[in-house]
C-alpha atoms as a PDB file:
ATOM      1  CA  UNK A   1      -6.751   0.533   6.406  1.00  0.00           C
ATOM      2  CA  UNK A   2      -5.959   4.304   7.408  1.00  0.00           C
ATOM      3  CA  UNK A   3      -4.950   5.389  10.903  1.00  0.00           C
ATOM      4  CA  UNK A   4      -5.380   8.805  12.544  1.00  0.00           C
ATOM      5  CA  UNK A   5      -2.250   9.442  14.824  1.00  0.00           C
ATOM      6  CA  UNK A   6       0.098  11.699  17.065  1.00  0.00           C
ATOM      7  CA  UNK A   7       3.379  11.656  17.515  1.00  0.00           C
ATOM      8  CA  UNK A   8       5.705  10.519  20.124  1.00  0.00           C
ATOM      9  CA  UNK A   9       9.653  10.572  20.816  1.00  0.00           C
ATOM     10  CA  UNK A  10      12.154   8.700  17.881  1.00  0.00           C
ATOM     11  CA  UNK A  11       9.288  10.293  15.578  1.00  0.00           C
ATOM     12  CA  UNK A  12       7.377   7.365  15.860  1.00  0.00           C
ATOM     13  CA  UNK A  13       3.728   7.581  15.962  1.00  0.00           C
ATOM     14  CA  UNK A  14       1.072   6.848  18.434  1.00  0.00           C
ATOM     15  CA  UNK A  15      -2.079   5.417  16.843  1.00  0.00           C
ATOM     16  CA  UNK A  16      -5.410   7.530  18.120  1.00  0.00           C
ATOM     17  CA  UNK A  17      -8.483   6.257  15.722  1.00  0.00           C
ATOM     18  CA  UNK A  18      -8.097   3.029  13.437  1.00  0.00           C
ATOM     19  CA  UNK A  19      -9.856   2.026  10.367  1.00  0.00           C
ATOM     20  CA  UNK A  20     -10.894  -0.744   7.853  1.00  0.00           C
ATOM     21  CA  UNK A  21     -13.005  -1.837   5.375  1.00  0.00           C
ATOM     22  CA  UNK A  22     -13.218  -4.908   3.561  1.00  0.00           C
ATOM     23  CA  UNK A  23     -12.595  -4.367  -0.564  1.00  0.00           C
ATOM     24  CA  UNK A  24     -13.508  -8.172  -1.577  1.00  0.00           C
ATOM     25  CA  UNK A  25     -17.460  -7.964  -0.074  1.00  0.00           C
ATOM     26  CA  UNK A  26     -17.756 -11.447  -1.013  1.00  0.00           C
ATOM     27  CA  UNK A  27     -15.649 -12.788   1.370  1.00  0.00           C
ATOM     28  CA  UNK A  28     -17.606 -13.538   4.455  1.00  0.00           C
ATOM     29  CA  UNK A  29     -14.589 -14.980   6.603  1.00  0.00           C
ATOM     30  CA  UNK A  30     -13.374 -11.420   8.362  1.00  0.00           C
ATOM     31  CA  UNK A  31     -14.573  -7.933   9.271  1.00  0.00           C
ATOM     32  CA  UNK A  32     -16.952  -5.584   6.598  1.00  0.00           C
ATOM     33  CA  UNK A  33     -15.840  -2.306   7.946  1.00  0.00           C
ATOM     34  CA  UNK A  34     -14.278  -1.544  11.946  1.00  0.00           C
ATOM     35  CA  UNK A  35     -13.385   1.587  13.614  1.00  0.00           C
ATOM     36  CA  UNK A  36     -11.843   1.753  16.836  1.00  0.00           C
ATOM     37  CA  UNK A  37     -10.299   4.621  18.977  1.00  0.00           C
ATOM     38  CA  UNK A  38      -6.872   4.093  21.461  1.00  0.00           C
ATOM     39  CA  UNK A  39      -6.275   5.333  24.856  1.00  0.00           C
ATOM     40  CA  UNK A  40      -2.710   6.888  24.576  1.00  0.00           C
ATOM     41  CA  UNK A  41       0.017   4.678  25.735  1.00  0.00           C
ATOM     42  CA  UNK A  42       1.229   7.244  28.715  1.00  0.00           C
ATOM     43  CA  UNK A  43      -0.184  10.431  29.986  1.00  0.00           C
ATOM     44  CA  UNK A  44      -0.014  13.918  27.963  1.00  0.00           C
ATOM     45  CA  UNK A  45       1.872  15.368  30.654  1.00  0.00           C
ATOM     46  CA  UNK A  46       5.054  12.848  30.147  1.00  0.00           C
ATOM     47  CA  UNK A  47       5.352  13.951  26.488  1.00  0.00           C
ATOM     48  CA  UNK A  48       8.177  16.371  25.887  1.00  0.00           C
ATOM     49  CA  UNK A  49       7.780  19.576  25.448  1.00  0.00           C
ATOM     50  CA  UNK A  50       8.454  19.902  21.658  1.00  0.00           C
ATOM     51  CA  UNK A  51       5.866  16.722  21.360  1.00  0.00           C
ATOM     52  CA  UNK A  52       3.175  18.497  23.119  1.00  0.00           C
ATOM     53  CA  UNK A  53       3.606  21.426  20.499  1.00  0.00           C
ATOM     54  CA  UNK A  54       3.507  19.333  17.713  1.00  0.00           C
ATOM     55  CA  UNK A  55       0.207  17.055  18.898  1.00  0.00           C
ATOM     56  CA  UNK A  56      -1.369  20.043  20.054  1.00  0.00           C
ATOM     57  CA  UNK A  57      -1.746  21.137  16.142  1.00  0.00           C
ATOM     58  CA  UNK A  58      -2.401  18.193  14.660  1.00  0.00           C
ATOM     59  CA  UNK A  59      -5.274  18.009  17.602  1.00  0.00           C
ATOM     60  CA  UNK A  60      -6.883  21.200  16.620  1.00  0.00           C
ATOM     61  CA  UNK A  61      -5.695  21.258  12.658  1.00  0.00           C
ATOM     62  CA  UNK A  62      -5.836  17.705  11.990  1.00  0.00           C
ATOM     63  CA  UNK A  63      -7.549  15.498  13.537  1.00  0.00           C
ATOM     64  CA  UNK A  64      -9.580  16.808  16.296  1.00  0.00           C
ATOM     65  CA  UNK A  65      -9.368  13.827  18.402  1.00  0.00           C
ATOM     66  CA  UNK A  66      -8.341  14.659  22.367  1.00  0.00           C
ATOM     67  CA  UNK A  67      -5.446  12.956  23.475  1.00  0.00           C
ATOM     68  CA  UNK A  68      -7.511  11.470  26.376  1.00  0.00           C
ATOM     69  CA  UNK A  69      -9.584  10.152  24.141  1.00  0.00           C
ATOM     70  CA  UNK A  70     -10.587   6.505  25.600  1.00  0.00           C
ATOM     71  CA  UNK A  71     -11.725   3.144  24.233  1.00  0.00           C
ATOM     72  CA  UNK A  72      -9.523   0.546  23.834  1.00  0.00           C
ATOM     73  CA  UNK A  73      -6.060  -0.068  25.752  1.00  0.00           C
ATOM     74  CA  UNK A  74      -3.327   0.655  23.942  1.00  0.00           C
ATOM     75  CA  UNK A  75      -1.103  -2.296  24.686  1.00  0.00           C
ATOM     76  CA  UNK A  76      -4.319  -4.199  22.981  1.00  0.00           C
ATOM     77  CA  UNK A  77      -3.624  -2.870  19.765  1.00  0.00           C
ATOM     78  CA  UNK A  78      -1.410  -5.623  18.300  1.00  0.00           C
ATOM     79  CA  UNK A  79      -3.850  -8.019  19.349  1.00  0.00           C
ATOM     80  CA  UNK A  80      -6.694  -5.730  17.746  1.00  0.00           C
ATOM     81  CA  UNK A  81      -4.950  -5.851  14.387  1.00  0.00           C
ATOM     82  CA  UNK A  82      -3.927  -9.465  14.475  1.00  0.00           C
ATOM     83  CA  UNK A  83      -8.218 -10.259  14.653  1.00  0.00           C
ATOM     84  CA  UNK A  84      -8.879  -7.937  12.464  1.00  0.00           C
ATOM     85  CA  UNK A  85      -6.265  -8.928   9.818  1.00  0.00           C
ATOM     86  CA  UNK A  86      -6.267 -12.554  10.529  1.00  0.00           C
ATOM     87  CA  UNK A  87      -8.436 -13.797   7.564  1.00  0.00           C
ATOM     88  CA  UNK A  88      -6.773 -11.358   4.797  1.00  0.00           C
ATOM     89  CA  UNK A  89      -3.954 -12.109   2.462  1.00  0.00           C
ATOM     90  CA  UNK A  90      -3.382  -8.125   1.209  1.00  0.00           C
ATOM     91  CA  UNK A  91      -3.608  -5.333   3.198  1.00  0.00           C
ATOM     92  CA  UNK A  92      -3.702  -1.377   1.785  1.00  0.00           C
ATOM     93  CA  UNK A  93      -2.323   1.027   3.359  1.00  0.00           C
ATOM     94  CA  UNK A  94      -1.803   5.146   1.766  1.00  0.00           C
ATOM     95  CA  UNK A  95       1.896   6.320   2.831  1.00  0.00           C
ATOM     96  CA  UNK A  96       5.435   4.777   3.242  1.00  0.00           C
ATOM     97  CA  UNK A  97       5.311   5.422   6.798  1.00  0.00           C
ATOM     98  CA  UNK A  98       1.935   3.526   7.393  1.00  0.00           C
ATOM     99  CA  UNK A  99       3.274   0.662   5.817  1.00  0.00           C
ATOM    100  CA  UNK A 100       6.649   0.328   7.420  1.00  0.00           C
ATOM    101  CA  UNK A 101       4.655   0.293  10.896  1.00  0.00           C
ATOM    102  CA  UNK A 102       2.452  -2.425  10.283  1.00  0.00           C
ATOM    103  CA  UNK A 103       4.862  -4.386   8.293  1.00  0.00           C
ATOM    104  CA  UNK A 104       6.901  -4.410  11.989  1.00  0.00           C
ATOM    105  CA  UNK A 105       3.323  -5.670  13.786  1.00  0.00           C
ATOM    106  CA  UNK A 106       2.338  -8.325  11.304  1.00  0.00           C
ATOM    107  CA  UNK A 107       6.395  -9.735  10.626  1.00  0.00           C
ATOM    108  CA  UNK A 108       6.065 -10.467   7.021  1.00  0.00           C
ATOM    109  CA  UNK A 109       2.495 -12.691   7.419  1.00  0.00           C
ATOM    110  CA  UNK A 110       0.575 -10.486   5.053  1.00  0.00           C
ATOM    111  CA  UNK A 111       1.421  -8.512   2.360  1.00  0.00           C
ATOM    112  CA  UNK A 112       1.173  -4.766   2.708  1.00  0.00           C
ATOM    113  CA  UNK A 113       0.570  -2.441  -0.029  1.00  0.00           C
ATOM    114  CA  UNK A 114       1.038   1.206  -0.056  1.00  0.00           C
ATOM    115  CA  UNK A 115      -1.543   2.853  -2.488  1.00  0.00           C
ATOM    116  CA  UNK A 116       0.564   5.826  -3.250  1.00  0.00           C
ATOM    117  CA  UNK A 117       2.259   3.634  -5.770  1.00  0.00           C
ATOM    118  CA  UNK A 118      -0.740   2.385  -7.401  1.00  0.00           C
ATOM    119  CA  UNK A 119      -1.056   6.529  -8.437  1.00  0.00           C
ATOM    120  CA  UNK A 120      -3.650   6.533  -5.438  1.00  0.00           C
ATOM    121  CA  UNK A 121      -3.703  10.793  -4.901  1.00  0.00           C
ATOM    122  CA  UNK A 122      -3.936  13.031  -2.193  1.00  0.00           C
ATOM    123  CA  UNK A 123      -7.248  12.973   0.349  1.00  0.00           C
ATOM    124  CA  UNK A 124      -7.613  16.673   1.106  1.00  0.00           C
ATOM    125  CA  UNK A 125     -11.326  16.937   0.420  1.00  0.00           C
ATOM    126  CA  UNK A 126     -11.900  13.614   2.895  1.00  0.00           C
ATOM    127  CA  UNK A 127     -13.167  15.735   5.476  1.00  0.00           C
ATOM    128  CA  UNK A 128     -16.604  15.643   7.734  1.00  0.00           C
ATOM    129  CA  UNK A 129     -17.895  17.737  10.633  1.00  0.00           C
ATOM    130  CA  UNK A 130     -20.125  15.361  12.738  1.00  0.00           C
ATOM    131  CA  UNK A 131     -18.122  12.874  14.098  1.00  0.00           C
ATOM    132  CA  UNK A 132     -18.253  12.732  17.950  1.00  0.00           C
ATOM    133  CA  UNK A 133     -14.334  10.863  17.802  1.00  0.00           C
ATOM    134  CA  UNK A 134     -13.306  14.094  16.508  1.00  0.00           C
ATOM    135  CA  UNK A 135     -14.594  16.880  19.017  1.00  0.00           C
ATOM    136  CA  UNK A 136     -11.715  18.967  19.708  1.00  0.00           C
ATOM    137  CA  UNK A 137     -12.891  22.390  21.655  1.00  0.00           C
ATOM    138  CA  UNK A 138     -15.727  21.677  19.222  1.00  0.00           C
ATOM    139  CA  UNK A 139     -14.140  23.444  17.044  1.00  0.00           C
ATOM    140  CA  UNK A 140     -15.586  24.732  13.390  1.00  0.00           C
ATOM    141  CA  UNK A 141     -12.908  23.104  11.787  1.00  0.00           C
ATOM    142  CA  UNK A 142     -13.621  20.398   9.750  1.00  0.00           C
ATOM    143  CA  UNK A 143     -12.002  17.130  11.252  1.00  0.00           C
ATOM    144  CA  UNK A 144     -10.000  14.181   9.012  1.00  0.00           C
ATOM    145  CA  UNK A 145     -11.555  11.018   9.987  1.00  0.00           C
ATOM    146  CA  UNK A 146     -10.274   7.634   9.682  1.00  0.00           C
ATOM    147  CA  UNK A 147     -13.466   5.867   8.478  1.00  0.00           C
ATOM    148  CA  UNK A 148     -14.549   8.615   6.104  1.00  0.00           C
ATOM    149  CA  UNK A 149     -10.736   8.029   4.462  1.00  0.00           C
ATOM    150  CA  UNK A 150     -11.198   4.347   3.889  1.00  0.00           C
ATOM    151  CA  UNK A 151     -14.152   4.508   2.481  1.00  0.00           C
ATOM    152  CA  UNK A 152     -12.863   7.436   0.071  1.00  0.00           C
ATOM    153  CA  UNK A 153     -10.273   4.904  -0.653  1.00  0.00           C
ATOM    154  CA  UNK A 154     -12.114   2.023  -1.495  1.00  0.00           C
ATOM    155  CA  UNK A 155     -13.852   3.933  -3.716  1.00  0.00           C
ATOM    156  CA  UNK A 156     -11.219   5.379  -5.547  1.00  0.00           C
ATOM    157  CA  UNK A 157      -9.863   1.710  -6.312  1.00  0.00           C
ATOM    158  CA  UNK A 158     -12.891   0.673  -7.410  1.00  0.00           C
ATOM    159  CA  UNK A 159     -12.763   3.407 -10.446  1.00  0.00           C
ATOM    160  CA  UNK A 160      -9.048   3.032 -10.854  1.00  0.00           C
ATOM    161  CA  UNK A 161      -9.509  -1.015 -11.715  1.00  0.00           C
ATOM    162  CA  UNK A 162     -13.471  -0.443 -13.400  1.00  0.00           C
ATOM    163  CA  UNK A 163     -14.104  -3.375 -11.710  1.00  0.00           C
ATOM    164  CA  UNK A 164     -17.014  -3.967  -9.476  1.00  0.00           C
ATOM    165  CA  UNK A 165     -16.609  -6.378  -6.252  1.00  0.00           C
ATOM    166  CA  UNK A 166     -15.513  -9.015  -6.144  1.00  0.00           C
ATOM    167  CA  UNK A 167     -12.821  -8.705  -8.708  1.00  0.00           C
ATOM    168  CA  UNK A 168     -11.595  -5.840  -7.165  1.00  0.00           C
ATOM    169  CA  UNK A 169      -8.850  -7.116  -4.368  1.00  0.00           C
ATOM    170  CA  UNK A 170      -7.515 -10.015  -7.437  1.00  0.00           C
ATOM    171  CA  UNK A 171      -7.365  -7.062  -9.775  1.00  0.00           C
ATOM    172  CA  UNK A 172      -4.918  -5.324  -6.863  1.00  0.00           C
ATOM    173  CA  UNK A 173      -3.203  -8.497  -6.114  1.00  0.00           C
ATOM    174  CA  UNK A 174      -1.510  -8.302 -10.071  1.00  0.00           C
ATOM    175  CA  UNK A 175      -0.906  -4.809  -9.811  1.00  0.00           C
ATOM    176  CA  UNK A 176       0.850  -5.185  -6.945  1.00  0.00           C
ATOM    177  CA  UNK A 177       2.492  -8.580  -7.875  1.00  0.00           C
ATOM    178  CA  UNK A 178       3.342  -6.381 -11.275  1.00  0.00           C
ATOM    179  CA  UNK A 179       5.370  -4.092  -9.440  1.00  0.00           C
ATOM    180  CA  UNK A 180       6.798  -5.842  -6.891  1.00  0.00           C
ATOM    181  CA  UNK A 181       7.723  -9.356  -8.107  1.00  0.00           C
ATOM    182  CA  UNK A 182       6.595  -9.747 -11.398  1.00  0.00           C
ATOM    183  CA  UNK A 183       8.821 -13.497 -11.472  1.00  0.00           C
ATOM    184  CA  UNK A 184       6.729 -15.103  -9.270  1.00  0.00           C
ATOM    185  CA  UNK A 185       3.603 -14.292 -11.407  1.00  0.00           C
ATOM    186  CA  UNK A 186       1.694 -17.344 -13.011  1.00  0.00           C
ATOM    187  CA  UNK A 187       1.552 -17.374 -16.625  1.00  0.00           C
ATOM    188  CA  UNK A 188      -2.399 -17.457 -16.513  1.00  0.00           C
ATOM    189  CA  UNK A 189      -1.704 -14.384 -14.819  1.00  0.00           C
ATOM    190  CA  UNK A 190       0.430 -12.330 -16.567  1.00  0.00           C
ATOM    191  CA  UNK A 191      -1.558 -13.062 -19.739  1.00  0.00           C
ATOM    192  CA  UNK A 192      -4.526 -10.500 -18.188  1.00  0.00           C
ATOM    193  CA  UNK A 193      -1.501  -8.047 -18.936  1.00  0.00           C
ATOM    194  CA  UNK A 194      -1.657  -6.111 -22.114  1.00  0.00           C
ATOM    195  CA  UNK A 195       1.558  -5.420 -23.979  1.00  0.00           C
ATOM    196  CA  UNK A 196       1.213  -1.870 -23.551  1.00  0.00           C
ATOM    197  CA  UNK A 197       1.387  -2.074 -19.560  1.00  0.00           C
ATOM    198  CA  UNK A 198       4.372  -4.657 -19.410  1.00  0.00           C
ATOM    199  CA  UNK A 199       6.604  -2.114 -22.009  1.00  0.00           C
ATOM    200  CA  UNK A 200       5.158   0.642 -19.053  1.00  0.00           C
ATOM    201  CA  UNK A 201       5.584  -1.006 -15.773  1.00  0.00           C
ATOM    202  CA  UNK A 202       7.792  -4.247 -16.446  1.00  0.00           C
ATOM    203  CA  UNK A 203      10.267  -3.753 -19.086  1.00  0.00           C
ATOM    204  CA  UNK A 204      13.421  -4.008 -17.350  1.00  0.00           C
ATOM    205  CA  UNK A 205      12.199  -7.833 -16.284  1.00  0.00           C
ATOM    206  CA  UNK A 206      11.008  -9.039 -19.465  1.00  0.00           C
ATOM    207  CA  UNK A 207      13.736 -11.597 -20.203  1.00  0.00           C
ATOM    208  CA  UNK A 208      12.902 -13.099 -16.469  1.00  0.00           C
ATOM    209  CA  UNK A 209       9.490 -13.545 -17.371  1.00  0.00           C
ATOM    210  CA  UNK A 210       9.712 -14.466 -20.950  1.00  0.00           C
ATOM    211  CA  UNK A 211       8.613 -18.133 -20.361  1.00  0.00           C
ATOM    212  CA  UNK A 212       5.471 -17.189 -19.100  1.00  0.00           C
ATOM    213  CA  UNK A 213       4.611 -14.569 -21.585  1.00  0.00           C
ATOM    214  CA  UNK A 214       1.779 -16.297 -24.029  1.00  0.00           C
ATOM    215  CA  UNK A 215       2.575 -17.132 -27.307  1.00  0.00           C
ATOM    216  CA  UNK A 216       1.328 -13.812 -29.408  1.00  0.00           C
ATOM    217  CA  UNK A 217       3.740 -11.777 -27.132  1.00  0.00           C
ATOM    218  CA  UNK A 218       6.543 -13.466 -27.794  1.00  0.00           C
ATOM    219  CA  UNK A 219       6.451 -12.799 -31.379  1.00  0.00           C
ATOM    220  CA  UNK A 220       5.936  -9.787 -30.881  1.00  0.00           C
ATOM    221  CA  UNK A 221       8.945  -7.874 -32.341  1.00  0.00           C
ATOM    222  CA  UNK A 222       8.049  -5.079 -29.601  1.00  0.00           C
ATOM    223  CA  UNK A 223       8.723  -7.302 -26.897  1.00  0.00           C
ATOM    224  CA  UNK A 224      11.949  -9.263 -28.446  1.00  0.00           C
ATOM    225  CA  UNK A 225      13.723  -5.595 -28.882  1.00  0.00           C
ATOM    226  CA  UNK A 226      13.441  -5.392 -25.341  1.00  0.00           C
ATOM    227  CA  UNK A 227      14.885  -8.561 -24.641  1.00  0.00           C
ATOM    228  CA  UNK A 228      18.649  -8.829 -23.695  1.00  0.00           C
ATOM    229  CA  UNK A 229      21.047  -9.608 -25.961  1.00  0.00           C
ATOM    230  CA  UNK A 230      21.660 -13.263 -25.287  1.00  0.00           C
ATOM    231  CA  UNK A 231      23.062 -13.701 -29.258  1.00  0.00           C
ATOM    232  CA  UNK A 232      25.945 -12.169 -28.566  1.00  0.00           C
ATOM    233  CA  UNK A 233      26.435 -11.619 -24.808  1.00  0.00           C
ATOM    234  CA  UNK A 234      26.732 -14.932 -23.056  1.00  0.00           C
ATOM    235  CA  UNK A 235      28.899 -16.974 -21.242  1.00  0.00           C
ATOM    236  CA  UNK A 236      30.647 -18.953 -24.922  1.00  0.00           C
ATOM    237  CA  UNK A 237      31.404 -15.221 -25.952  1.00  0.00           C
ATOM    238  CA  UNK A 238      32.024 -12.906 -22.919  1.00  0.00           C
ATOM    239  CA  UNK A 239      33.862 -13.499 -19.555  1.00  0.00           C
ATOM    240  CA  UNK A 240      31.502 -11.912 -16.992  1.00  0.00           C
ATOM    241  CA  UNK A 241      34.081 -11.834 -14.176  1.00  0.00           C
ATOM    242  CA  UNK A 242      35.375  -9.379 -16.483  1.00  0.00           C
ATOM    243  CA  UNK A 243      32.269  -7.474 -18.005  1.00  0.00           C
ATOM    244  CA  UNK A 244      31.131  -4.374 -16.424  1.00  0.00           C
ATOM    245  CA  UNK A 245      27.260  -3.524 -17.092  1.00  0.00           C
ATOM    246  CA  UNK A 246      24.123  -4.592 -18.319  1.00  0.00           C
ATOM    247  CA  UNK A 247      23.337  -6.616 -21.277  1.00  0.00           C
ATOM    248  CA  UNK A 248      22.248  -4.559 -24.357  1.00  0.00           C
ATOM    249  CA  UNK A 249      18.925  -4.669 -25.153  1.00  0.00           C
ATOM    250  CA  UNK A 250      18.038  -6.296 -28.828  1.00  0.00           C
ATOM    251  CA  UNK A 251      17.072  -2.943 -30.134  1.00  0.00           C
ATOM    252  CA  UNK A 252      20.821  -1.447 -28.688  1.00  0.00           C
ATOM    253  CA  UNK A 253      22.819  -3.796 -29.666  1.00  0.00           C
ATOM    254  CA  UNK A 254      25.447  -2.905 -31.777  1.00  0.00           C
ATOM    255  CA  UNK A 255      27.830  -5.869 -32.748  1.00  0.00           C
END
């Protein structure tokens, strides 16, 4: 998903042109690719002064898009992204900010993933100049576009997994699981994880997920150095009410 928007009061945004495409293209339960363009949610003239400044740039630096721009009503746009999003289990957004919006639509019913830390980089060259959304003064300047950026994104995931479609949106799930909550993993799971990227991206959760590890990786004398120091840190030895810090590692410990 990317959004296009200006900005209002609080520093919250005001959606103007909204964006998706669908990364799985097997699934035939929900929307391929949509793009949609808000009315604003109150006329320009009621926007403070230092607002108008502000939106007036992004409108002919940005964007392009007019801030009387019309389509849909904005007080549909909740609605909008609850039919759009209804059949999908992940949802990927680029930015903090982006996120934290639509994770106060949706409530916690999908989960929300912010590309930037999958390593996704900057989209300065996602630019285009005919695009009748983005028209401001008709200006030379070429215009970011919504659409153009989610396709740009789609296909940057598709090189950063090497995957092909479908595998591409259960290849995002583990990163994402990897990062986030690792614990909940399945061990069928976690065993498409090579040692290498669990030392990288998981090491300070490797005793909470030792269980699941297969076999060969719990032998390995890599991944039992990282392991905390059960041997001689537990509760026959040490009075944790008392104990202040973390468990040495294996490879640290010194008694």
């Amino acid at each position: 998903m990317s959004v296009r928007q200006d900005k209002c009061p609080n520093n919250q945004f005001i959606v103007k042109e909204l964006a998706t495409i669908l990364i799985d293209e097997k699934a035939t339960d929900t929307f391929g690719v949509t793009r949609m363009l808000f009315k604003p949610p109150f006329k320009w003239d009621e926007l403070p002064k230092q607002y108008k400044t502000m939106n007036l740039w992004v409108m002919r630096n940005y964007h392009g898009i007019l801030w009387d721009a019309r389509d849909i009503p904005y007080d549909k746009l909740n609605d909008v992204l609850h039919i759009i999003l209804k059949a999908v289990g992940y949802i990927y957004v680029k930015g903090l900010e982006k996120k934290k919006w639509l994770s106060d639509i949706i409530k916690g019913s999908k989960t929300i993933i912010n590309l930037e830390n999958l390593g996704c980089p900057s989209m300065k060259n996602n630019e285009i100049t005919s695009c009748h959304y983005h028209e401001f003064r008709k200006s030379s300047i070429m215009y970011h576009c919504a659409l153009e950026n989610v396709k740009q994104l789609k296909c940057w995931i598709e090189k950063k997994t090497q995957m092909q479609s479908p595998s591409i949106g259960r290849s995002l799930e583990l990163y994402y699981q990897l990062e986030e909550r690792i614990e909940d993993m399945k061990p069928q799971d976690i065993a498409y994880l090579t040692k290498d990227f669990i030392l990288k991206f998981a090491l300070t959760k490797i005793d909470r997920i030792w269980n699941k590890l297969p076999e060969g990786l719990q032998k390995d004398k890599d991944m039992i150095a990282h392991r905390r120091c059960r041997k001689h840190y537990n509760t026959m030895v040490i009075d944790y009410d008392e104990f202040d810090g973390m468990i040495p590692l294996m490879k640290d410990c010194s008694i």
